[in-house]
Protein backbone atom coordinates (compact mmCIF):
# COMPACT_ATOMS: atom_id res chain seq x y z
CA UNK A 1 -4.68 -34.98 127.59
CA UNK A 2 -2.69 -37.75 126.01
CA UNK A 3 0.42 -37.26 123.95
CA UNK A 4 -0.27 -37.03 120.44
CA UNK A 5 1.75 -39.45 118.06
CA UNK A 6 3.88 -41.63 117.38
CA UNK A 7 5.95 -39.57 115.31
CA UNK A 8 8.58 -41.46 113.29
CA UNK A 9 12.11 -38.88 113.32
CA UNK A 10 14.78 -39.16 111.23
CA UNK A 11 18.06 -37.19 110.86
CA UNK A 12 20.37 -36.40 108.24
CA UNK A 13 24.04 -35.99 110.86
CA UNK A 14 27.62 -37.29 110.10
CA UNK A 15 28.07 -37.35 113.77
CA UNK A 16 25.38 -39.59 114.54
CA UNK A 17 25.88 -39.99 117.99
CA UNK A 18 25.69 -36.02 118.97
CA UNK A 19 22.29 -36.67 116.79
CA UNK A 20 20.95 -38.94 118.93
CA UNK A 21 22.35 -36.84 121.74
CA UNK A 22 19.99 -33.90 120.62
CA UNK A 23 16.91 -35.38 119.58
CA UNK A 24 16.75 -37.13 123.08
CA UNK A 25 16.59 -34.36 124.53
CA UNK A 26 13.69 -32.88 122.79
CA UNK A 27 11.83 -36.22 122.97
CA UNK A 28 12.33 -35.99 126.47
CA UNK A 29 11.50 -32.01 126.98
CA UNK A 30 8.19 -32.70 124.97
CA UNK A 31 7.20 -36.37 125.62
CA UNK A 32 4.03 -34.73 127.48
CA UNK A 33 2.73 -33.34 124.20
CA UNK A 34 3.91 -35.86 121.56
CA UNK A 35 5.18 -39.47 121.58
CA UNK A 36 8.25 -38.50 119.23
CA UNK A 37 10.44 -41.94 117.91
CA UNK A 38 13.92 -41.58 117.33
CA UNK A 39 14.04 -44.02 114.49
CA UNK A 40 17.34 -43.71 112.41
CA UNK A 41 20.09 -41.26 111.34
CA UNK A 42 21.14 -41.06 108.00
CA UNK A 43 24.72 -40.38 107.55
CA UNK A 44 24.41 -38.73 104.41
CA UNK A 45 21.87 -37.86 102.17
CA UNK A 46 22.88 -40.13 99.93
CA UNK A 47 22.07 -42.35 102.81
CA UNK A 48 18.77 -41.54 103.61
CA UNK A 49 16.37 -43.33 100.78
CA UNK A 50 17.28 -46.70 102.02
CA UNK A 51 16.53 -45.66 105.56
CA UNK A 52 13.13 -43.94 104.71
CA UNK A 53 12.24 -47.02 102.71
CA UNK A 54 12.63 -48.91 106.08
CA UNK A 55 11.28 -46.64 108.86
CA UNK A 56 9.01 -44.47 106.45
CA UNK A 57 9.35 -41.54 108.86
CA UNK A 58 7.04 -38.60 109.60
CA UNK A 59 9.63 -35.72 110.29
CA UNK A 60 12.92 -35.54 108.39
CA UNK A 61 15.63 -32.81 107.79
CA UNK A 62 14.30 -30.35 104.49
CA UNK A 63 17.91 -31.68 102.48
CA UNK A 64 16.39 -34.85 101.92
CA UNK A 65 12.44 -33.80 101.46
CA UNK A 66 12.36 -35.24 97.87
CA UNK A 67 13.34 -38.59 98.53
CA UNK A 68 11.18 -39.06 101.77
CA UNK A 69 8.11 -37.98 100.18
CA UNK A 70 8.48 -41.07 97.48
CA UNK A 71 7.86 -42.71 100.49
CA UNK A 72 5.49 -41.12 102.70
CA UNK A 73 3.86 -37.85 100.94
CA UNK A 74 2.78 -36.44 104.20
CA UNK A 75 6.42 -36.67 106.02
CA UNK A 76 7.36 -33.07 107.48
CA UNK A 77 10.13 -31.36 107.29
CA UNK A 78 12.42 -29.31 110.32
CA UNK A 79 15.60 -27.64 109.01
CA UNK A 80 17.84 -26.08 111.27
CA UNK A 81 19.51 -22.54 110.64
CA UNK A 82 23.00 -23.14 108.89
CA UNK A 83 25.73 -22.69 111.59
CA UNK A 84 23.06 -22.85 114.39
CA UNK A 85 25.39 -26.08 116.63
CA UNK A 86 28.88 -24.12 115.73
CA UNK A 87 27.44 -20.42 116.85
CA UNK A 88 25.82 -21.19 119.53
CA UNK A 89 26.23 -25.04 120.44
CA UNK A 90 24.15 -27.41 121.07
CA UNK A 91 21.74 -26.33 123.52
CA UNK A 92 20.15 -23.76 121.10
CA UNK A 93 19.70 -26.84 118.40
CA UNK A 94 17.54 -28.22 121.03
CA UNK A 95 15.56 -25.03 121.78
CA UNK A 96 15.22 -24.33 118.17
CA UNK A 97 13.78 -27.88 117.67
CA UNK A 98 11.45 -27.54 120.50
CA UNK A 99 10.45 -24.66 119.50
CA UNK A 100 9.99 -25.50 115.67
CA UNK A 101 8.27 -28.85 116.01
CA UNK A 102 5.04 -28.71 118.01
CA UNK A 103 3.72 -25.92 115.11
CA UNK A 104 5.31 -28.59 112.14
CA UNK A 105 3.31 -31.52 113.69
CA UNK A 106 0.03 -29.70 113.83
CA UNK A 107 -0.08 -28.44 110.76
């Protein structure tokens, strides 16, 4: 069975680069079920309309819901639990995200 997608991802991180450093590796842990693109990172919410407007993305972070569904009304959302990367580091964001994301794009 092919990968389902492309799924347009964008994140809401003031530390961009651990952002990217994340959502690799769940594009990478689940690139046999879903074609998942890494398209931007907004550095703030305040941020993020301009960046929607461009990429119109299909997954964003719940903060900014509002403003990406002026944009694309059928954009889902994955927030993770507050604290989640300072309890328990980065390796259980990506779990949680793998975890989280196959149900979010099938429904």
């Amino acid at each position: 069975m092919a990968p389902k997608g492309p799924y347009k991802l964008v994140t809401v991180n003031n530390a961009p680069e651990r952002a990217q450093r994340l959502v690799g590796r769940v594009v990478e842990d689940l690139k046999d079920r879903y074609i998942i693109i890494y398209a931007a990172n907004a550095e703030s919410p305040e941020a993020a309309k301009a960046i929607f407007e461009e990429v119109v993305p299909d997954v964003v972070s719940s903060k900014i819901l509002a403003e990406a569904r002026e944009v694309n009304p059928e954009v889902k959302t994955l927030a993770l639990p507050q604290g989640l990367q300072v309890q328990k580091g980065p390796d259980a964001v990506v779990e949680y995200i793998k975890e989280q994301l196959p149900a979010l794009i099938e429904s």
